[in-house]
N, C-alpha and C. Protein backbone atom coordinates (compact mmCIF):
# COMPACT_ATOMS: atom_id res chain seq x y z
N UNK A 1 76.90 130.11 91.59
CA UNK A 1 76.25 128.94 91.06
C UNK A 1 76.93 127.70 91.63
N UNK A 2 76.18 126.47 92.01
CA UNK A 2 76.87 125.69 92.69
C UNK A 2 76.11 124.36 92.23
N UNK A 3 77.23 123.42 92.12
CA UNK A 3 76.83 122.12 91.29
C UNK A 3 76.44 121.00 92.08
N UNK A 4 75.11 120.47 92.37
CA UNK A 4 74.51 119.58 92.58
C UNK A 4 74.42 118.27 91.64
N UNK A 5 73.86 117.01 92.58
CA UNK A 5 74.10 115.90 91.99
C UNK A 5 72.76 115.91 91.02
N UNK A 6 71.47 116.93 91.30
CA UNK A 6 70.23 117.05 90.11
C UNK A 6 70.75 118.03 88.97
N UNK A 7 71.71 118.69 88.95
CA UNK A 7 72.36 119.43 88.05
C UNK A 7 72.34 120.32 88.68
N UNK A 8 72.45 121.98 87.89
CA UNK A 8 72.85 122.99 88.29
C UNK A 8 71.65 123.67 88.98
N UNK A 9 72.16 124.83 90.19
CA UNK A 9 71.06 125.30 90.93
C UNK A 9 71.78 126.97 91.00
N UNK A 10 70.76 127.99 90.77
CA UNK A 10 70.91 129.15 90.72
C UNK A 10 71.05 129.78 91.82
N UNK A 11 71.23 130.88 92.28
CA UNK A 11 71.40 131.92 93.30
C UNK A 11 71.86 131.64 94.67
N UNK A 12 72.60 130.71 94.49
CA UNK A 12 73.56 130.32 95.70
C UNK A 12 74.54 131.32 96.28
N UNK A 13 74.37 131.82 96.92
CA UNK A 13 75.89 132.85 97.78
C UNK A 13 76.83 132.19 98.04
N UNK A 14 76.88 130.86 98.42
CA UNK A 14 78.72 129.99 98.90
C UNK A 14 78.19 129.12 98.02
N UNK A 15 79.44 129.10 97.75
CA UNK A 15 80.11 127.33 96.77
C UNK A 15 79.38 126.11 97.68
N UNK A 16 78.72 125.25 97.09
CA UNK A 16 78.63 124.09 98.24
C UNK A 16 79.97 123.10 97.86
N UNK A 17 80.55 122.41 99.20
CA UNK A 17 81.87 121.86 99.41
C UNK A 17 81.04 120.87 99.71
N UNK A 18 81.52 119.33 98.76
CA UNK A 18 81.40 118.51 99.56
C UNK A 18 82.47 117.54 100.03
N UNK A 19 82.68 117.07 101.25
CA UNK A 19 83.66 116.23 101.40
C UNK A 19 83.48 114.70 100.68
N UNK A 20 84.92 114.37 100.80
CA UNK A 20 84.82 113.05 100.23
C UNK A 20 85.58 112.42 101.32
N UNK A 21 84.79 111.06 102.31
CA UNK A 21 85.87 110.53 102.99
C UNK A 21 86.29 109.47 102.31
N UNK A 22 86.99 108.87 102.59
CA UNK A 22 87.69 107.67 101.95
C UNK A 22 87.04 106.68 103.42
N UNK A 23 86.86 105.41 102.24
CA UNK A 23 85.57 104.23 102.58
C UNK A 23 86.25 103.26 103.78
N UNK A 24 86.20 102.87 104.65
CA UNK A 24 86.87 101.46 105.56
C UNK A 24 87.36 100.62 104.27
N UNK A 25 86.40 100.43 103.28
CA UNK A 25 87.34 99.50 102.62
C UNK A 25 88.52 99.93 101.86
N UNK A 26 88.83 101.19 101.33
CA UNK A 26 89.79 101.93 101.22
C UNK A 26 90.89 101.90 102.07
N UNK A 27 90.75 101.38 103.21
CA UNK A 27 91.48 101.55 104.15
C UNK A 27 92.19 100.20 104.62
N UNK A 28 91.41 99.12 104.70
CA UNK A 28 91.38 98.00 105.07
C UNK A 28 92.66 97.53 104.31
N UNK A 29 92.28 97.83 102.52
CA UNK A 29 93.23 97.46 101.54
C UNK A 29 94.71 97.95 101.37
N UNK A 30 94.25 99.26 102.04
CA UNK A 30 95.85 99.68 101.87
C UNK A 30 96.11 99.03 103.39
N UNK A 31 95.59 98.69 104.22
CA UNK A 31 96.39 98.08 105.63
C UNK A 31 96.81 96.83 105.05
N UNK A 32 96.20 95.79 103.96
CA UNK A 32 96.58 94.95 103.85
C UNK A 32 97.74 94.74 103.16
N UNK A 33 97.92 95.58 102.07
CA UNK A 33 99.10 95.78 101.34
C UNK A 33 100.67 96.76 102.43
N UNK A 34 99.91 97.65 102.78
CA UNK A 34 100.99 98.13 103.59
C UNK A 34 101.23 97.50 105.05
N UNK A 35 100.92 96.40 105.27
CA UNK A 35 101.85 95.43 106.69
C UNK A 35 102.77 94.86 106.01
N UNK A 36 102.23 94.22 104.41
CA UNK A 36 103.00 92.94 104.14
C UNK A 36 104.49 93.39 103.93
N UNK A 37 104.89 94.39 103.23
CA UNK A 37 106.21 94.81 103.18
C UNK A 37 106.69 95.01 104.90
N UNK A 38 106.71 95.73 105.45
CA UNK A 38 107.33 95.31 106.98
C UNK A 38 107.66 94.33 107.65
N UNK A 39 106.60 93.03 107.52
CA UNK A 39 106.74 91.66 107.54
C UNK A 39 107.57 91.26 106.82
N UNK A 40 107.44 91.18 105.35
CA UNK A 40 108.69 90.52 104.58
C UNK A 40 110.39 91.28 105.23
N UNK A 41 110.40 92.53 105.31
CA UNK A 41 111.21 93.39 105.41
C UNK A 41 111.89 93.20 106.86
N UNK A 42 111.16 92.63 107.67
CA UNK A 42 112.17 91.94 109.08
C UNK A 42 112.33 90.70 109.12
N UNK A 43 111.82 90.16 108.49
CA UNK A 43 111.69 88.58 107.98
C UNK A 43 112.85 88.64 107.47
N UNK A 44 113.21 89.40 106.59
CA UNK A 44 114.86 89.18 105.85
C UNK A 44 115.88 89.73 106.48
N UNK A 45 115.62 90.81 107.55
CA UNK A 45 116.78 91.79 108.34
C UNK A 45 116.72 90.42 109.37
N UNK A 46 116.23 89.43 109.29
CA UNK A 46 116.70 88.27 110.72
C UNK A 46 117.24 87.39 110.23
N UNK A 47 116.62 87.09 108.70
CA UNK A 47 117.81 85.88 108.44
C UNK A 47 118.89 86.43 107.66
N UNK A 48 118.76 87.61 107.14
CA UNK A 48 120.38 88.49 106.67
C UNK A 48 121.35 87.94 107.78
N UNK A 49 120.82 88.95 109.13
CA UNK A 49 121.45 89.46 109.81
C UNK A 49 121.92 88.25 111.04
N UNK A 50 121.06 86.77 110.98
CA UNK A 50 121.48 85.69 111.38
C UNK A 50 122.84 84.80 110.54
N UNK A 51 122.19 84.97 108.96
CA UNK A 51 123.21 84.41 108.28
C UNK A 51 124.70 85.43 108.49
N UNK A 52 124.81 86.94 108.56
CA UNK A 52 126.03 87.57 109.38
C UNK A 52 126.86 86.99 110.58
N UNK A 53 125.86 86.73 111.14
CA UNK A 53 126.55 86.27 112.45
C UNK A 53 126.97 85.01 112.29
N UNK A 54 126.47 83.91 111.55
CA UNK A 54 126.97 82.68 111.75
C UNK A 54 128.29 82.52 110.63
N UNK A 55 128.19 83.24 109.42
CA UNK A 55 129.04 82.90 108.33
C UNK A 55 129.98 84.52 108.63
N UNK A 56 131.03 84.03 109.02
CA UNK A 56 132.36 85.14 109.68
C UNK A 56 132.63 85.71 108.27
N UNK A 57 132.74 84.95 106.93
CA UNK A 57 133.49 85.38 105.70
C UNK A 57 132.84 86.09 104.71
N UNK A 58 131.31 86.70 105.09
CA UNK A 58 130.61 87.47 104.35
C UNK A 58 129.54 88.21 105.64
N UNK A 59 130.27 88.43 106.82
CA UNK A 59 129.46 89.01 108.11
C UNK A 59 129.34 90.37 107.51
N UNK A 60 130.25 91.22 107.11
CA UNK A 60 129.88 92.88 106.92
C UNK A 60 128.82 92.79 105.83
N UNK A 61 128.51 92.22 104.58
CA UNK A 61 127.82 92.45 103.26
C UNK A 61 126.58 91.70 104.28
N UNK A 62 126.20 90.63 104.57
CA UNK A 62 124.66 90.14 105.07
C UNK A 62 124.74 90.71 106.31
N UNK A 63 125.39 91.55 107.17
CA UNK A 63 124.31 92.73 108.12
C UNK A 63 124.08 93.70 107.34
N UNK A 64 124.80 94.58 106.41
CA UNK A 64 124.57 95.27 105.93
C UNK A 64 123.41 95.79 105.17
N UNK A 65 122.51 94.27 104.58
CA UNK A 65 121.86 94.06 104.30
C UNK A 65 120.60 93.67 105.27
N UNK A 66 121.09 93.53 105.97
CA UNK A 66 119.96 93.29 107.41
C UNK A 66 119.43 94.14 108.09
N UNK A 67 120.65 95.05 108.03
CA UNK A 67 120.33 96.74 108.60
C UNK A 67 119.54 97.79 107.92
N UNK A 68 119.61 97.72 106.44
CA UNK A 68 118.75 98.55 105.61
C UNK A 68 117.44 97.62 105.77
N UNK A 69 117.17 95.90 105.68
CA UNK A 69 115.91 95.36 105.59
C UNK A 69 115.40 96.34 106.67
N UNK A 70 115.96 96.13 107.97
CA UNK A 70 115.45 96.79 109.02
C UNK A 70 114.97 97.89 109.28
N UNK A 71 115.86 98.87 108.46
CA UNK A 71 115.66 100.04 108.62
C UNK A 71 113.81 100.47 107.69
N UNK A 72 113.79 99.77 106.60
CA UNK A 72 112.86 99.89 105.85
C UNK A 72 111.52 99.04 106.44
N UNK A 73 112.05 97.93 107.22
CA UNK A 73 110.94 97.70 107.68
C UNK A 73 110.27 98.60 109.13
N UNK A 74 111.20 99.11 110.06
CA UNK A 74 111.04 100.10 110.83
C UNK A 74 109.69 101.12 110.38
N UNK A 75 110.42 101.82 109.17
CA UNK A 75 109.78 102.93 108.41
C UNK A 75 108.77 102.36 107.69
N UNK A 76 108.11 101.48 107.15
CA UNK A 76 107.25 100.71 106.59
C UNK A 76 106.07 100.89 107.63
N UNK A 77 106.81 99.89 109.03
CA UNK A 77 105.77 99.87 110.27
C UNK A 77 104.48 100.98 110.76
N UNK A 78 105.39 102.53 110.51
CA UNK A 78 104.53 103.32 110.32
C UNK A 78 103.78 103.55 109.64
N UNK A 79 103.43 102.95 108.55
CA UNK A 79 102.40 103.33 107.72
C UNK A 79 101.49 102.17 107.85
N UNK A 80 101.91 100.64 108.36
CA UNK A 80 101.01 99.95 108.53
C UNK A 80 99.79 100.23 110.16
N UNK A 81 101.04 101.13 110.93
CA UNK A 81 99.87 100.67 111.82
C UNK A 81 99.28 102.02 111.64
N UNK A 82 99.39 103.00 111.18
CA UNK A 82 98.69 104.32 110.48
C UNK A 82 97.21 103.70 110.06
N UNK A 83 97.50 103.30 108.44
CA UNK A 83 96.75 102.44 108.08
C UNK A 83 95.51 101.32 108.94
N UNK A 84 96.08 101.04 109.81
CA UNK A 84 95.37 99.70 111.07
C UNK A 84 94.73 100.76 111.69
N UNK A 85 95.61 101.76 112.24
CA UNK A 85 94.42 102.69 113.22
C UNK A 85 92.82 103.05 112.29
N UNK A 86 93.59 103.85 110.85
CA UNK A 86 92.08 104.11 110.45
C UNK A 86 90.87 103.05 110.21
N UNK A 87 91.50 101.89 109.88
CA UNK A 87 90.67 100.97 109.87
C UNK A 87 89.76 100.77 111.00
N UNK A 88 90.53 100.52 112.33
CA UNK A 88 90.16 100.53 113.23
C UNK A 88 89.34 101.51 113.91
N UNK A 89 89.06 102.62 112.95
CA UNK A 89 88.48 104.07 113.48
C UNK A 89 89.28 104.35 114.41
N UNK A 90 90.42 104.63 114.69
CA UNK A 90 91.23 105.41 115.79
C UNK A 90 91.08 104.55 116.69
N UNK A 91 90.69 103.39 117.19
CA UNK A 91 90.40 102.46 118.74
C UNK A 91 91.94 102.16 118.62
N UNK A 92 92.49 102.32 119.58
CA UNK A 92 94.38 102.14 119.69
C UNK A 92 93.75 100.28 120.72
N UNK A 93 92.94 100.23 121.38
CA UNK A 93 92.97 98.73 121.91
C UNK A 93 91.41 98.18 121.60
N UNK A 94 90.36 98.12 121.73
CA UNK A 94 89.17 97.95 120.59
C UNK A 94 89.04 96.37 121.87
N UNK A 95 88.40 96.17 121.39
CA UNK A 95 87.77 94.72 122.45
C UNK A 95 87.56 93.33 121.17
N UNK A 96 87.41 92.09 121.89
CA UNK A 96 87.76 91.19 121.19
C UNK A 96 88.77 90.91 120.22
N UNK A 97 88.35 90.28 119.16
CA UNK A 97 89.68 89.66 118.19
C UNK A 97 90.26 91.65 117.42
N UNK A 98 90.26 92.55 117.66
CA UNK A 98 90.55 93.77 117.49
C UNK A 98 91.36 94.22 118.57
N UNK A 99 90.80 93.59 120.20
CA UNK A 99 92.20 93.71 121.44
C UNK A 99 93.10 92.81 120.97
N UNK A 100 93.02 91.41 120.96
CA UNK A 100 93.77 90.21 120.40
C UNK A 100 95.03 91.01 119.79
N UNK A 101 94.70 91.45 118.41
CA UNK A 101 95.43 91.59 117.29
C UNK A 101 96.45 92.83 118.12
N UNK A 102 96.07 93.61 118.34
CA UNK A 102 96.61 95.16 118.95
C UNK A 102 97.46 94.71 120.07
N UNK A 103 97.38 93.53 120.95
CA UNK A 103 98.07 93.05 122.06
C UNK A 103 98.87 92.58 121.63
N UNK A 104 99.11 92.29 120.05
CA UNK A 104 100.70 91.34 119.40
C UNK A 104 101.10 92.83 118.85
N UNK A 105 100.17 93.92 118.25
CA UNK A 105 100.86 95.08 116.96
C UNK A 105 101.29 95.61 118.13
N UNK A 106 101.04 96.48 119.60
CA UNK A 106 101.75 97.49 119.90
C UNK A 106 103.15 96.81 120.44
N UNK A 107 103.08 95.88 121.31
CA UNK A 107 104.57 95.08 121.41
C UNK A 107 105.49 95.18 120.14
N UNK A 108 105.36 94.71 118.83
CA UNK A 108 105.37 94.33 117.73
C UNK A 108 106.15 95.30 117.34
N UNK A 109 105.31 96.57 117.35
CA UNK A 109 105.51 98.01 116.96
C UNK A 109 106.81 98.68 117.77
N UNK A 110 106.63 98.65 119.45
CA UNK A 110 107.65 98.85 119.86
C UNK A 110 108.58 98.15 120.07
N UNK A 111 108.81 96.94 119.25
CA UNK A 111 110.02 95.77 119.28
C UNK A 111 111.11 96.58 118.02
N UNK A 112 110.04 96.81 116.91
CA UNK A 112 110.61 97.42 115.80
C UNK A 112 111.13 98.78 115.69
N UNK A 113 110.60 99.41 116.35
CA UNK A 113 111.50 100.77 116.51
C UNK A 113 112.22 100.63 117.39
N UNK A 114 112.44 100.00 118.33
CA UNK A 114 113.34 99.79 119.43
C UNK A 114 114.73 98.72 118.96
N UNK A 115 114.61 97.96 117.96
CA UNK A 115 115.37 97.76 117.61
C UNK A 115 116.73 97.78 116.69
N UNK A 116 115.71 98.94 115.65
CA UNK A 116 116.19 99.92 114.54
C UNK A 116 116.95 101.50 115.00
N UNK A 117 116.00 101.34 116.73
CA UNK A 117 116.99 102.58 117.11
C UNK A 117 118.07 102.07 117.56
N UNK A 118 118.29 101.00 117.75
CA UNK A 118 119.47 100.28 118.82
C UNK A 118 120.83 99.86 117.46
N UNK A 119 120.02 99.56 116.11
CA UNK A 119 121.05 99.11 115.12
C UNK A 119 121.44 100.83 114.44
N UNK A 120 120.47 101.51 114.78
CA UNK A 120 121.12 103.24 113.88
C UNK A 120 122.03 103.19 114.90
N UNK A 121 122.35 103.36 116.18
CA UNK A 121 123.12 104.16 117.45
C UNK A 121 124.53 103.30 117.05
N UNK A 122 124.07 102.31 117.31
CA UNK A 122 125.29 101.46 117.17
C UNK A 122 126.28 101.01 116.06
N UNK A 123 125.15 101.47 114.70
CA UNK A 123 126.09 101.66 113.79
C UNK A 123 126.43 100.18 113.56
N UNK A 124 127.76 100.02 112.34
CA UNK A 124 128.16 98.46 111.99
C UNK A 124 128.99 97.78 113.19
N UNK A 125 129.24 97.97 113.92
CA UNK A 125 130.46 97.24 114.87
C UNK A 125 129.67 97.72 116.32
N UNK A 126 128.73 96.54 116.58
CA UNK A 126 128.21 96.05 117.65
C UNK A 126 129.27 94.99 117.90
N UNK A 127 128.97 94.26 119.73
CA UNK A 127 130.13 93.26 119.90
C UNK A 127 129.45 91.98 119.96
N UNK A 128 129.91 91.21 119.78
CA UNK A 128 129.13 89.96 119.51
C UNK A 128 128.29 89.32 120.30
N UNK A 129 127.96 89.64 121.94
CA UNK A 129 127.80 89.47 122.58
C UNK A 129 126.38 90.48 122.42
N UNK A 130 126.33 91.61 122.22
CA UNK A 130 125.26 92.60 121.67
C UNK A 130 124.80 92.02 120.59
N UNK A 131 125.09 91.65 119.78
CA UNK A 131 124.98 91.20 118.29
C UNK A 131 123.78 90.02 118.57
N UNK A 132 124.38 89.04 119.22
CA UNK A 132 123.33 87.77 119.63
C UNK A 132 122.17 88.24 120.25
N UNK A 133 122.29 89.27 121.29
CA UNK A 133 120.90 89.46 122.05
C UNK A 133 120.04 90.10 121.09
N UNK A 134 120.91 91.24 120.36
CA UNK A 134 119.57 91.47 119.60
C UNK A 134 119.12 90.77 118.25
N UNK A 135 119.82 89.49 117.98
CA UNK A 135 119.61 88.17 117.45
C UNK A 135 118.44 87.77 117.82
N UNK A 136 118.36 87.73 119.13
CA UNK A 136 117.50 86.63 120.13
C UNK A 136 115.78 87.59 119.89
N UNK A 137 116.22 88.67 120.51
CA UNK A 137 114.88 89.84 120.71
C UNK A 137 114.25 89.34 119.13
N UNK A 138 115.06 89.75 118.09
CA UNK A 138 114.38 89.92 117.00
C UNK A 138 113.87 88.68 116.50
N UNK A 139 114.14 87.26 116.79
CA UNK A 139 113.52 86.45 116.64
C UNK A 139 112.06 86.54 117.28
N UNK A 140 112.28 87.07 117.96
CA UNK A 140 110.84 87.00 119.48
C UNK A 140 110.22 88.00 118.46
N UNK A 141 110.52 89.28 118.20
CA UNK A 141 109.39 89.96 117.28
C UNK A 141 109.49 89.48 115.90
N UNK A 142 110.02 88.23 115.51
CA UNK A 142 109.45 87.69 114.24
C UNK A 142 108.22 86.92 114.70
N UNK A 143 108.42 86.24 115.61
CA UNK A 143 107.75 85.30 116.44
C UNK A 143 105.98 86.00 116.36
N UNK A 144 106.34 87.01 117.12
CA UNK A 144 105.18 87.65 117.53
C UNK A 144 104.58 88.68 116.38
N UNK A 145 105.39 89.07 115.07
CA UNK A 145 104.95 89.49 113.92
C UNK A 145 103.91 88.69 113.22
N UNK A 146 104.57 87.05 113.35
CA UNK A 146 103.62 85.86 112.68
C UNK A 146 102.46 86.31 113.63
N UNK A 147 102.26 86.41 114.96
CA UNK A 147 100.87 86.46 115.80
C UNK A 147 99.83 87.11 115.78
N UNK A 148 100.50 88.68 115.33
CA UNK A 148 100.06 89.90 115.01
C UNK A 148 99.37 89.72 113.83
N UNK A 149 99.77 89.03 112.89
CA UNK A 149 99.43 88.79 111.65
C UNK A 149 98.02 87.79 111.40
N UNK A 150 98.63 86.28 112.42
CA UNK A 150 97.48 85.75 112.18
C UNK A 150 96.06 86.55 113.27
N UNK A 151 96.54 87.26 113.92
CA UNK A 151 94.96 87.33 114.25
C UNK A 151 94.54 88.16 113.84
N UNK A 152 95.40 89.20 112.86
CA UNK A 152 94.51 90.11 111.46
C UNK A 152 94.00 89.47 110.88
N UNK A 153 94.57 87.99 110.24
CA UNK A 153 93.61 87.34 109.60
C UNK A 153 92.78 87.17 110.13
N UNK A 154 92.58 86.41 111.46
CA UNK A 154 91.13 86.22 111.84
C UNK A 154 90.29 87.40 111.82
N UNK A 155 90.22 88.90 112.14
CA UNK A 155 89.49 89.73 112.18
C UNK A 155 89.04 90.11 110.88
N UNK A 156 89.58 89.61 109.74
CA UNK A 156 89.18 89.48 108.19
C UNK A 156 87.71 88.69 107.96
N UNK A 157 88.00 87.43 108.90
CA UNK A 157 86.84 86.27 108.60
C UNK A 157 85.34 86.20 110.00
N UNK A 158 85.80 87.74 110.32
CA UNK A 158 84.26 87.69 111.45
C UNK A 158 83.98 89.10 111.15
């Protein structure tokens, strides 16, 4: 016996299965909620991890703190651009304000794991000279996080 949306129907041999996909807008929403933590989350691993470098008398406690933002925003990243692909139906580069946006996320994307692998390897005692460059980089993918971002917004409003 197998349950239909007119009610019940007799002498069925298989179960009818129906799938349920989950809606674009299902999707959209959790992309929107799951970027914003990654954003906030390197947003603070740069000015932690800036305020480290400039203030010598609390440098170990604000990287320390810069390094977990990081690390969480790293791991965050994956689920936003998870999230972005399905939205996107799987298009990894998509044309118009959908290339736009994807030409700031995959840079973006590999700024952030590339930089989280560079702060795991290296552990707390980078040399200062290392310390600044990847100062510098990570400003550039804050930079380009804001870019990534605004032209999600725009693909919101067309």
């Amino acid at each position: 016996m197998a349950i239909r949306q007119g009610g019940l129907r007799q002498s069925s041999r298989r179960p009818e299965v129906r799938v349920i996909r989950m809606s674009s807008i299902f999707w959209l929403r959790l992309h929107g909620g799951a970027t914003h933590f990654p954003i906030a989350f390197i947003f603070g691993a740069a000015f932690f991890d800036a305020l480290g470098f400039f203030c010598s008398s609390r440098r170990r406690e604000f990287q320390s703190i810069g390094y977990w933002l990081l690390v969480l925003g790293a791991l965050g990243s994956f689920g936003a651009v998870f999230s972005g692909l399905a939205v996107s139906k799987w298009n990894v580069i998509g044309t118009g304000l959908l290339l736009q946006h994807h030409l700031f996320v995959w840079p973006v994307f590999a700024l952030i794991v590339g930089l989280t692998s560079w702060r795991v390897a290296v552990g707390g005692s980078p040399s200062g000279r290392a310390f600044a460059i990847y100062l510098s980089v990570l400003a550039i993918t804050c930079a380009l996080v804001g870019a990534a971002g605004f032209s999600g917004g725009e693909l919101l409003g067309h």
